[in-house]
Protein backbone atom coordinates (compact mmCIF):
# COMPACT_ATOMS: atom_id res chain seq x y z
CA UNK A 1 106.78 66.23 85.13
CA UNK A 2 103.45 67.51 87.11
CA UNK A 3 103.99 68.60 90.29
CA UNK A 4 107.13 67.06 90.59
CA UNK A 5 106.45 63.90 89.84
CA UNK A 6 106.71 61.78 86.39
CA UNK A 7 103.76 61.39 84.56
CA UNK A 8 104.40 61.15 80.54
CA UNK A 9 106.62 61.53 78.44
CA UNK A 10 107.58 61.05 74.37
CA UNK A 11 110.35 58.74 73.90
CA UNK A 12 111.30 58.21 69.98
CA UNK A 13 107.62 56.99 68.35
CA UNK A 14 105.93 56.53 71.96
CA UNK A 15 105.07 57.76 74.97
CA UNK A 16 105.95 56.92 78.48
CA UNK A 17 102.88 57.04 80.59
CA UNK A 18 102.88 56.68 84.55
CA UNK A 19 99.55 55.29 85.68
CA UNK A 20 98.45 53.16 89.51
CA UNK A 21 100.26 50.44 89.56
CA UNK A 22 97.12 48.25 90.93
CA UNK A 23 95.65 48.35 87.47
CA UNK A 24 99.07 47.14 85.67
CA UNK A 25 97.77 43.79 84.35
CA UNK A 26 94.75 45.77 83.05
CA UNK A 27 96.54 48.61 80.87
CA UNK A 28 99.01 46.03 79.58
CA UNK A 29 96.63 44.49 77.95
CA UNK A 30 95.87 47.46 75.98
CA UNK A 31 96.50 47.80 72.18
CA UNK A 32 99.98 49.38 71.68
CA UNK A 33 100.92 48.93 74.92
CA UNK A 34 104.68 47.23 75.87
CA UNK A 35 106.38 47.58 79.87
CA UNK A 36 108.75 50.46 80.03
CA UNK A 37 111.97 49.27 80.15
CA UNK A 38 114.73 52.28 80.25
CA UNK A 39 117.23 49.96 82.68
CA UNK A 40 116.41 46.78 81.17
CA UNK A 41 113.70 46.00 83.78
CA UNK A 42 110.72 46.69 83.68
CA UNK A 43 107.86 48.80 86.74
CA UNK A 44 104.50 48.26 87.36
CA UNK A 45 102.61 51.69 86.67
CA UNK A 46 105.23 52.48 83.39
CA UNK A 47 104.36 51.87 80.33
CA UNK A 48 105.45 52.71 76.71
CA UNK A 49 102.14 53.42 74.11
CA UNK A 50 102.47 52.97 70.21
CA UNK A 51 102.19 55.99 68.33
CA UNK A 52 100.18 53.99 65.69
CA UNK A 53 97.65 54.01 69.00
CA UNK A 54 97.49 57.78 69.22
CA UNK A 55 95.80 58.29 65.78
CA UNK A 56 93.03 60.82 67.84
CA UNK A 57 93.12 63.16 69.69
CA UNK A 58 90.62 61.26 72.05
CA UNK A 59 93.25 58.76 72.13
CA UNK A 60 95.73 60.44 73.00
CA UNK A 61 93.73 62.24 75.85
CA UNK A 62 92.96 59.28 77.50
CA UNK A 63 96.54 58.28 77.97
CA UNK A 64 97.41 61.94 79.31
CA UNK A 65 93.98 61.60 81.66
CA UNK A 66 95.12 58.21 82.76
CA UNK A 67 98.68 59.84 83.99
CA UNK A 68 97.36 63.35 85.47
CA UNK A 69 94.48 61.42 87.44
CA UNK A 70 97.19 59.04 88.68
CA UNK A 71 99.40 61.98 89.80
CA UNK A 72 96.95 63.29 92.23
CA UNK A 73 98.09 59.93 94.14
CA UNK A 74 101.71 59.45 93.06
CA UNK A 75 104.56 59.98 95.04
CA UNK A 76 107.37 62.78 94.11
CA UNK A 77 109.79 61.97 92.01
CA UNK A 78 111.78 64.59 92.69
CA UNK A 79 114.42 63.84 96.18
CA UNK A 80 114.36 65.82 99.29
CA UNK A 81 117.07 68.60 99.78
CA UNK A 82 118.36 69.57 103.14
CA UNK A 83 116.92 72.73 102.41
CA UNK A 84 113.30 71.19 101.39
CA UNK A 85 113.77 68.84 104.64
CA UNK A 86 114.10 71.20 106.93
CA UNK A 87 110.36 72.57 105.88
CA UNK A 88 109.03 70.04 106.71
């Protein structure tokens, strides 16, 4: 989580990567990429990476880059309280 919102994760031997959905089609096609699929359906802007695709450290950077740029945008993932409503 960055700044409340979901962004990546590890899951077993992957990672869970939140990117814009609007370039979904494009990252799919990536090597060692497969939808995310935690409730048996899958979400644009999820995705699940290989680790055989991580091998570098510049690899693995530009998932992680890929995720924090797309946070900047993202909405929260976290709900509204009463108490965080009321602030607003």
């Amino acid at each position: 989580m960055v700044n409340d919102k979901m962004c990546v994760g590890v899951n077993k031997e992957r990672i869970m990567v939140r990117f814009d959905p609007a370039r979904n089609e494009e990252i799919m096609e990536m090597e060692g990429c497969r939808p995310m699929d935690f409730t048996s359906r899958t979400m644009k802007g999820f995705v699940f990476v290989d680790e055989k695709v991580l091998s570098t450290k510049k690899k693995l950077e530009f998932w992680v880059n890929l995720a924090l740029e797309y946070n900047k945008e993202a909405k929260s993932s976290k709900k509204p309280t009463a108490k965080t409503a009321k602030k607003k």
